[in-house]
Protein backbone atom coordinates (compact mmCIF):
# COMPACT_ATOMS: atom_id res chain seq x y z
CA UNK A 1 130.02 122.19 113.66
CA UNK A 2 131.68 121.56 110.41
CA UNK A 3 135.01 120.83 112.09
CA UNK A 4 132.77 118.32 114.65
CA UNK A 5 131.19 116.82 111.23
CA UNK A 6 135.12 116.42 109.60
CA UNK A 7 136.27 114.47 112.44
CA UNK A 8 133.65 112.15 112.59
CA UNK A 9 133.68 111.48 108.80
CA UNK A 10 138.10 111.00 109.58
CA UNK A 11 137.21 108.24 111.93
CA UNK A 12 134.70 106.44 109.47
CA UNK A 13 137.25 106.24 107.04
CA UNK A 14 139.33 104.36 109.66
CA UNK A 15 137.11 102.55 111.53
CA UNK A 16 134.16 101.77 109.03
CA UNK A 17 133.79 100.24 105.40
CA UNK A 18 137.43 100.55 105.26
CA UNK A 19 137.01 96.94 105.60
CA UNK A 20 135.63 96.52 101.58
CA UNK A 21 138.91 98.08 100.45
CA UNK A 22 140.49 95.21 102.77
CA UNK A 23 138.74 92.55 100.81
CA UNK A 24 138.94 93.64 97.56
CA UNK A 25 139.25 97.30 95.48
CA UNK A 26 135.92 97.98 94.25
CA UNK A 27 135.31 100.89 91.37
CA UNK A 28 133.69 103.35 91.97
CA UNK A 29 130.37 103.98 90.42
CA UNK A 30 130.24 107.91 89.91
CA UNK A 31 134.02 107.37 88.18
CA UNK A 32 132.20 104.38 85.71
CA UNK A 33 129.77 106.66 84.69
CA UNK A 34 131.76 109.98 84.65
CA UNK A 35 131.57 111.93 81.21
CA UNK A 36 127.73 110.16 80.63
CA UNK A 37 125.55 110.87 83.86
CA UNK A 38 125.72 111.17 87.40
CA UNK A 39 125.36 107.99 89.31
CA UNK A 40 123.49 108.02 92.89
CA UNK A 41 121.11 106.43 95.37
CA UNK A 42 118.67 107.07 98.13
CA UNK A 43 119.56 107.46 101.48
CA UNK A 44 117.23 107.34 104.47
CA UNK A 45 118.41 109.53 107.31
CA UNK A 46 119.90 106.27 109.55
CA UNK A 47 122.26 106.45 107.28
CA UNK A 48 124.05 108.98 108.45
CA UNK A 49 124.39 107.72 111.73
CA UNK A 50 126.67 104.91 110.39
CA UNK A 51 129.56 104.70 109.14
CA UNK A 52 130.06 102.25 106.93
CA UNK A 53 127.31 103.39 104.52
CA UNK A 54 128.80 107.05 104.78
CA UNK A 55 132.25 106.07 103.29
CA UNK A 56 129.96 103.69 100.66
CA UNK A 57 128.15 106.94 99.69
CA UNK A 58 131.13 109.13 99.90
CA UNK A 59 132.89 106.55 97.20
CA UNK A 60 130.75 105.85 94.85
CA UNK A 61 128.02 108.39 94.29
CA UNK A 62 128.07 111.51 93.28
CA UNK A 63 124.30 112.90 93.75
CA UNK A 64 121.96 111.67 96.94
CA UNK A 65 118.21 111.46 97.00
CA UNK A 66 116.53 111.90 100.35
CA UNK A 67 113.67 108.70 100.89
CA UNK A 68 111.90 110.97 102.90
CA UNK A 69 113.40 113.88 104.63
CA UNK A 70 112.41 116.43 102.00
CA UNK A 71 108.71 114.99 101.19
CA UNK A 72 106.03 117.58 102.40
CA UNK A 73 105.70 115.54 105.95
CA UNK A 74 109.01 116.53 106.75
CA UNK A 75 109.99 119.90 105.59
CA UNK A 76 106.33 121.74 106.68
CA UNK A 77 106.53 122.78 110.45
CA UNK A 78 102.92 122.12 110.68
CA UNK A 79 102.61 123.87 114.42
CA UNK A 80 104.45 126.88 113.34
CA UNK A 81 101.79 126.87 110.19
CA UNK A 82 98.62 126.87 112.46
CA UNK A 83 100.45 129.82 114.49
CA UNK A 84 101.17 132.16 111.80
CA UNK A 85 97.54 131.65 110.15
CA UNK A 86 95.95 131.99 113.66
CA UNK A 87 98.35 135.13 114.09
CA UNK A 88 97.68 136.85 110.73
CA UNK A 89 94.40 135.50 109.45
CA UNK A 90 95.91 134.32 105.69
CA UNK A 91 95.22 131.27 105.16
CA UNK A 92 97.95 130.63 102.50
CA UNK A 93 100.28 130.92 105.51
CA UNK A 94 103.11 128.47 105.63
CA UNK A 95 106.33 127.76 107.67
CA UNK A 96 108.80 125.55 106.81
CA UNK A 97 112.22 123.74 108.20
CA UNK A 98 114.93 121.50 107.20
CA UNK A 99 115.19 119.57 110.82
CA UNK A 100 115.08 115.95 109.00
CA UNK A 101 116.80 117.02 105.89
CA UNK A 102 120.14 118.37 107.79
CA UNK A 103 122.44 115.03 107.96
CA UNK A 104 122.09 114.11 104.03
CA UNK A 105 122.21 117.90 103.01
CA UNK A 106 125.42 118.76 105.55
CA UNK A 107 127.24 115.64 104.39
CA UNK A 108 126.57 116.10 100.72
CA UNK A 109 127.89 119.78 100.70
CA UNK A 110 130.72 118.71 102.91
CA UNK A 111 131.93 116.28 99.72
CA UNK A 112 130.72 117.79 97.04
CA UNK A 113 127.89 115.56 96.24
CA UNK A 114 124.69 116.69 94.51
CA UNK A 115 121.06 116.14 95.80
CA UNK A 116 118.34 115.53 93.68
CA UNK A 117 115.34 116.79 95.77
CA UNK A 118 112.43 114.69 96.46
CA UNK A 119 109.30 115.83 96.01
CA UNK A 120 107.45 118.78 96.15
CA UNK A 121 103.82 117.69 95.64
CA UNK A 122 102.63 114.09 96.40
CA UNK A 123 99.18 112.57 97.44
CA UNK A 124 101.07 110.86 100.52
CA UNK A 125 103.52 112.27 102.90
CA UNK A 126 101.15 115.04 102.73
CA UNK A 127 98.80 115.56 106.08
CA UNK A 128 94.83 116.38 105.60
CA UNK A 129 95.19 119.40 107.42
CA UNK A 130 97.65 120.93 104.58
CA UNK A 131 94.44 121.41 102.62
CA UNK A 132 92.45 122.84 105.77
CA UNK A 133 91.38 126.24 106.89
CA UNK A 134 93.64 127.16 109.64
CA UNK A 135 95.66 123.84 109.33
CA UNK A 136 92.66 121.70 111.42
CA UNK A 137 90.75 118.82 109.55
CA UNK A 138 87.51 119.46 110.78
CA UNK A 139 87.49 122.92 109.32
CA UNK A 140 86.33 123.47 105.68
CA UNK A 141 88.81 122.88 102.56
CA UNK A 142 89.94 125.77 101.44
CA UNK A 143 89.31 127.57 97.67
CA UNK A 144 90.84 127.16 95.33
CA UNK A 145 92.91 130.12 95.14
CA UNK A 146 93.55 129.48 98.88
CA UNK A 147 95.27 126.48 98.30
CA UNK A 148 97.36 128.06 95.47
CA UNK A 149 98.15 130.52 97.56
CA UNK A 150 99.53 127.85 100.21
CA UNK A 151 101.24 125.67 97.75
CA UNK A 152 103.02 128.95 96.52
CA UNK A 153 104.67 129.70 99.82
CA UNK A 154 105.46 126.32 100.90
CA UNK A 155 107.44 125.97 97.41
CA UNK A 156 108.96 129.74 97.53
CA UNK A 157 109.95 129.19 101.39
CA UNK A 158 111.78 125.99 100.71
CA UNK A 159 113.38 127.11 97.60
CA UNK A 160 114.46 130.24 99.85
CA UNK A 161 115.89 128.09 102.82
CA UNK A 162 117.94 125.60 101.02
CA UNK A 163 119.19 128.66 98.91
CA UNK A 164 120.16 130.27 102.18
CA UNK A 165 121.88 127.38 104.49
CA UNK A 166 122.98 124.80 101.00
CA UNK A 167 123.44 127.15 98.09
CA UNK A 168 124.14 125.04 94.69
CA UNK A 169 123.76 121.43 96.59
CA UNK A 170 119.82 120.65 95.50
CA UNK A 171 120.59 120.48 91.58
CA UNK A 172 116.91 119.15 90.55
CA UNK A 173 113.21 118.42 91.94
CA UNK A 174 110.93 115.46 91.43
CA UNK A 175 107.76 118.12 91.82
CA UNK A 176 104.97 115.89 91.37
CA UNK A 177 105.21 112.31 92.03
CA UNK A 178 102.72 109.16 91.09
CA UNK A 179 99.56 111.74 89.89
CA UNK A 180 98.64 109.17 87.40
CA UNK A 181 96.09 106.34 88.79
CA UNK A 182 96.95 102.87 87.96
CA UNK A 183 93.13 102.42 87.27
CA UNK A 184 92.33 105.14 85.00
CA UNK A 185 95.36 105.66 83.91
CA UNK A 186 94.18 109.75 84.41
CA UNK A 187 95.27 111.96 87.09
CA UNK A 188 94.80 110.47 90.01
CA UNK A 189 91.83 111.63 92.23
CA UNK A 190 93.72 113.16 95.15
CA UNK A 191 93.53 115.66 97.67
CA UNK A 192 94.92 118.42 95.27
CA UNK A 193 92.41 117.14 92.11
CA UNK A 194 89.98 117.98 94.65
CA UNK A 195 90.39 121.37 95.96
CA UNK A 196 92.92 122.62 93.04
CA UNK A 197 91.33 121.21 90.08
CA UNK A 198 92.71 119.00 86.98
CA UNK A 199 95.43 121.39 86.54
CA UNK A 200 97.11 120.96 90.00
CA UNK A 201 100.14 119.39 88.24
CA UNK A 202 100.89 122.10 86.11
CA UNK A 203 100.54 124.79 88.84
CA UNK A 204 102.79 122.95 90.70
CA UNK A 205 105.48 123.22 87.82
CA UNK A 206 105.11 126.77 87.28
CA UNK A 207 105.69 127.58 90.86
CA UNK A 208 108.94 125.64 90.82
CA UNK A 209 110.23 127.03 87.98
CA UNK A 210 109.12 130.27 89.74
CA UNK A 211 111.19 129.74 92.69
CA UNK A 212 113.91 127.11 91.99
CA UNK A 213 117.10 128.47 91.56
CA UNK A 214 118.65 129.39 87.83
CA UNK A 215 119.56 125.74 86.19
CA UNK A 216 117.38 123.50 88.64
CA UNK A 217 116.36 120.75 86.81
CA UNK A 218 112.59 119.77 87.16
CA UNK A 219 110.86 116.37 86.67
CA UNK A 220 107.87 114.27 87.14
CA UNK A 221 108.27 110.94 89.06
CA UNK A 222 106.44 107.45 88.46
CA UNK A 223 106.13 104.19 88.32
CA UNK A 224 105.10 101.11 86.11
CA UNK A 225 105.84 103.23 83.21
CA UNK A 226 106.51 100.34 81.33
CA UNK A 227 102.72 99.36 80.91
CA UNK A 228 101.11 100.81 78.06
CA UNK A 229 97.96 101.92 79.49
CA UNK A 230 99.88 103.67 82.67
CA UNK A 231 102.79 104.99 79.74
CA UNK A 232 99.71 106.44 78.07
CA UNK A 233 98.32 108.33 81.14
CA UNK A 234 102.40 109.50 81.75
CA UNK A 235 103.00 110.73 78.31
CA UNK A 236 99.58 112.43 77.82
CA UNK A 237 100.32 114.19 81.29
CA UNK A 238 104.22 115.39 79.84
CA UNK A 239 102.95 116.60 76.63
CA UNK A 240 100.86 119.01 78.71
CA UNK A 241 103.67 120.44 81.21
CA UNK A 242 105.73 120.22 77.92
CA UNK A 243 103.27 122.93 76.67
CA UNK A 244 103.83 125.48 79.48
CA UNK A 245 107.31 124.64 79.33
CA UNK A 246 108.21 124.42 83.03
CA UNK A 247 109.26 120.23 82.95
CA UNK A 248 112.57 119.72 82.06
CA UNK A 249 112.60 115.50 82.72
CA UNK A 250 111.10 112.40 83.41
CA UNK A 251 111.70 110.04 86.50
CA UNK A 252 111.41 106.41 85.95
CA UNK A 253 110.75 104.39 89.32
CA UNK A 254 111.87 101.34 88.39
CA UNK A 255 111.00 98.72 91.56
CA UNK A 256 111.31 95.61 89.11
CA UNK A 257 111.62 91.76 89.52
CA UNK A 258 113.93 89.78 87.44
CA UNK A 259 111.01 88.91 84.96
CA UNK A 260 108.73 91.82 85.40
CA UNK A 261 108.37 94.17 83.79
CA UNK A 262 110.18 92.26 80.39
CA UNK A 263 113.31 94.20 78.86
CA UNK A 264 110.93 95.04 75.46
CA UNK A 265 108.66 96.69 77.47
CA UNK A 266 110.71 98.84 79.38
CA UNK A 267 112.44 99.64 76.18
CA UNK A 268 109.22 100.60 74.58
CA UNK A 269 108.92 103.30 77.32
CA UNK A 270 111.89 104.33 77.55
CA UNK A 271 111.92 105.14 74.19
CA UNK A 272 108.35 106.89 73.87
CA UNK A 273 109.21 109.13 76.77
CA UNK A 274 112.76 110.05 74.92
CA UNK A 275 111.42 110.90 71.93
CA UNK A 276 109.51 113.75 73.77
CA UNK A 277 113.10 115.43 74.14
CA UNK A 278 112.80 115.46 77.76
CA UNK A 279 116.03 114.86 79.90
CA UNK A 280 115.49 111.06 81.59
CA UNK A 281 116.49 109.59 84.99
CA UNK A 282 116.21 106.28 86.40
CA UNK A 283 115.23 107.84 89.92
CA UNK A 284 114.18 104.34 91.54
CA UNK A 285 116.21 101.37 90.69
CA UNK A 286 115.88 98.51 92.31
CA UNK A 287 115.60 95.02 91.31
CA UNK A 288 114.15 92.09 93.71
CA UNK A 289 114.44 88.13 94.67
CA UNK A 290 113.27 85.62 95.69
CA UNK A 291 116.03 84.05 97.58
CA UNK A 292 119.54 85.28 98.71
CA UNK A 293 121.14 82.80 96.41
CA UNK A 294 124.04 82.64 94.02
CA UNK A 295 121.92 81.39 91.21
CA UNK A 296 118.99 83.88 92.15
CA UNK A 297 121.61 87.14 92.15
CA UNK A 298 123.11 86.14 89.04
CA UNK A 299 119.58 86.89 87.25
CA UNK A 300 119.59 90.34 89.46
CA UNK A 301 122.50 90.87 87.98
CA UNK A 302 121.39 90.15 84.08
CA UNK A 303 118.25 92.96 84.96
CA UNK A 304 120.55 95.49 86.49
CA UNK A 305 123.18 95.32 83.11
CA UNK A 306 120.20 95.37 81.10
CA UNK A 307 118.50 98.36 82.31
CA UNK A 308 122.22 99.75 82.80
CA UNK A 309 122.83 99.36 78.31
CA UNK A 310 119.40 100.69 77.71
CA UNK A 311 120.25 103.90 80.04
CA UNK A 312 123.52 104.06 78.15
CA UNK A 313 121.60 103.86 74.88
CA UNK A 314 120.47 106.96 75.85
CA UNK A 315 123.46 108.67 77.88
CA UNK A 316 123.02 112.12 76.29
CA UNK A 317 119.53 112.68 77.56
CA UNK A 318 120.44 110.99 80.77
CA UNK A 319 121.03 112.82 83.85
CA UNK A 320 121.14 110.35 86.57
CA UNK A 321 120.41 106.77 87.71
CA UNK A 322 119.59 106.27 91.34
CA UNK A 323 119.34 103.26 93.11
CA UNK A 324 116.84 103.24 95.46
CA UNK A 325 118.87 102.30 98.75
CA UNK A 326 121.82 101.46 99.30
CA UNK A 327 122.43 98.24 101.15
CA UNK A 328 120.09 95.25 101.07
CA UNK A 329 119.05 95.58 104.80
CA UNK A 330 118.08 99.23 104.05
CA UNK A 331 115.67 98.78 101.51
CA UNK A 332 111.82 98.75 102.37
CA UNK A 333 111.95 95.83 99.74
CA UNK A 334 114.60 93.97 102.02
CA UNK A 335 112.89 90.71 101.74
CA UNK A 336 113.77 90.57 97.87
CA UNK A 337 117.67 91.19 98.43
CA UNK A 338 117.10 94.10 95.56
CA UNK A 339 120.17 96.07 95.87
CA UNK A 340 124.36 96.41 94.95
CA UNK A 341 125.35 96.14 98.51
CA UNK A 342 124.38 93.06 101.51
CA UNK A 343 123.92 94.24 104.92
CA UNK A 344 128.00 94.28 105.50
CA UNK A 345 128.14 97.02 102.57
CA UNK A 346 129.93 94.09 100.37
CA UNK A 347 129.57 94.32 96.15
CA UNK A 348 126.93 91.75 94.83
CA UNK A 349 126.76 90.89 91.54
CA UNK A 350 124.56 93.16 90.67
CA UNK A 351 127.31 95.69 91.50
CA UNK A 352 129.82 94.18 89.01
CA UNK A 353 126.83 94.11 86.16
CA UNK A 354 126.54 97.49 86.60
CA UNK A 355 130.37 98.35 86.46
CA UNK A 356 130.15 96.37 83.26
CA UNK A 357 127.06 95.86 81.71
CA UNK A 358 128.36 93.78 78.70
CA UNK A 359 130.57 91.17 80.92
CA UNK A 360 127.26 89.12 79.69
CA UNK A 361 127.37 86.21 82.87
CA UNK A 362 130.57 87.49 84.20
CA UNK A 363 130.04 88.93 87.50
């Protein structure tokens, strides 16, 4: 298989984006940023089916996020779960497999790219019948300790299968993801508030750090952390994982427009969440349009350098920025244009802001 997998990957290097290097040599990204943190995107699992964006990934990142193949949807064989709970009676039963996950996770050990795995615990891509007696919805919820029990195994059998088939390649977790309500601004109301209680999120990070691996990195994903009622909810949430000492980051989706959120804010939040001492990650970057025009990606480009110096600002808590995509035409935002790369896998501006931040209008 991995001689089938090195051929294929020899042929995209002749036959596929090959054709950017024609044009014009572009830097790489990971090689900009080497020495001050790893630079990556998201990559759905079409992408590895084509080869253009496999040579794009294979030059300039150097750790992948899945956009969906590791969220609980995907890695929880829900038919094998209802079997082994039918066959044995414990409810915290759970089987798991890595069936979606394969093409990003064989291709990133093949080159020596890192994956940042994403996510454990989320209030979507999460079926009702995870929180069911014997995996069916019209049965009762289970208790409390029930559902513990089932969150347990699902973490410890994941953390055991990538350990067994991709040793060392998943470096970090988001483990919860978007628990704080936009409303409220306090934990979101969810399926797990419900039958765990208000200390789901915490449970959750002491079973990772449980089962991860030595050195996996742990965060908690968001978004609109810019807004100080949401940055609120965030930090009152971190101070408490802080506390148990199982978090070791923060994840900052940033899905932005050119003018919102403004550069102060995003500063401001930036800065509150650093001065927790928690490692930082721009896990979601993308910035959108309104039109595919010159005039209109030279302002995408001023909001990508700007994020890119305020990251840099803080390059020794930094472990990653991630774009979230990687070319326009991949993005579920593809209506705003919001990424480095068009549909042909050519540099925008926005690519050349983030090479160099400071070329202030240059790109």
């Amino acid at each position: 298989m991995k001689r089938i997998f090195a051929l294929f990957f020899a042929l995209c290097l002749l036959a596929g984006c090959i054709q950017i290097a024609a044009g014009e040599e572009i830097p790489s990204l990971k090689d900009v940023y080497a020495g001050k943190f790893d630079f990556g995107a998201a990559a759905p699992r079409k992408a590895f089916q084509n080869m253009q964006t496999m040579e794009l990934m294979a030059e300039q990142f150097n750790i992948l996020t899945p956009e969906n193949e590791l969220k609980p949807n995907f890695v929880i064989d829900w038919v094998k779960s209802k079997k082994k709970v039918l066959e044995t009676g414990d409810q915290t039963a759970v089987a798991v497999h890595l069936d979606s996950a394969k093409p990003l996770l064989d291709f990133a050990k093949a080159h020596g790219i890192r994956v940042h795995g994403h996510v454990l615990l989320w209030h979507i891509e999460t079926k009702d019948e995870f929180f069911h007696e014997g995996y069916v919805v019209s049965a009762p919820l289970l208790d409390r300790e029930q559902m513990l029990g089932r969150l347990e195994n699902y973490i410890a059998g994941l953390m055991e299968l990538l350990e067994q088939q991709y040793p060392g390649v998943v470096v970090s977790w988001d483990v919860v993801n978007e628990a704080i309500d936009d409303g409220s601004h306090a934990l979101r109301k969810s399926k797990w508030y419900e039958v765990v209680g208000e200390d789901y999120v915490e449970r959750a990070f002491e079973l990772a750090r449980k089962y991860a691996p030595e050195g996996t990195l742990l965060y908690y994903n968001d978004y609109n952390t810019a807004y100080p009622g949401k940055l609120k909810g965030i930090l009152q949430l971190l101070e408490k994982l802080q506390a148990e000492g199982n978090i070791d980051g923060y994840g900052f989706q940033m899905h932005h427009r050119v003018r919102e959120p403004g550069m102060g804010m995003l500063t401001n939040a930036v800065k509150a969440v650093a001065a927790l001492g928690l490692k930082l990650r721009v896990s979601e970057l993308d910035v959108g349009v309104s039109k595919n025009t010159e005039e209109d990606f030279q302002k995408q480009a001023k909001k990508y350098a700007d994020v890119m110096k305020l990251m840099l600002e803080y390059a020794d808590q930094t472990e990653a920025v991630e774009v979230w995509g990687l070319t326009d035409n991949m993005s579920y935002r593809s209506y705003e244009y919001p990424l480095l790369f068009d549909a042909s896998c050519n540099p925008k501006p926005a690519f050349w802001a983030v090479v160099n931040p400071d070329a202030e209008g240059g790109w």
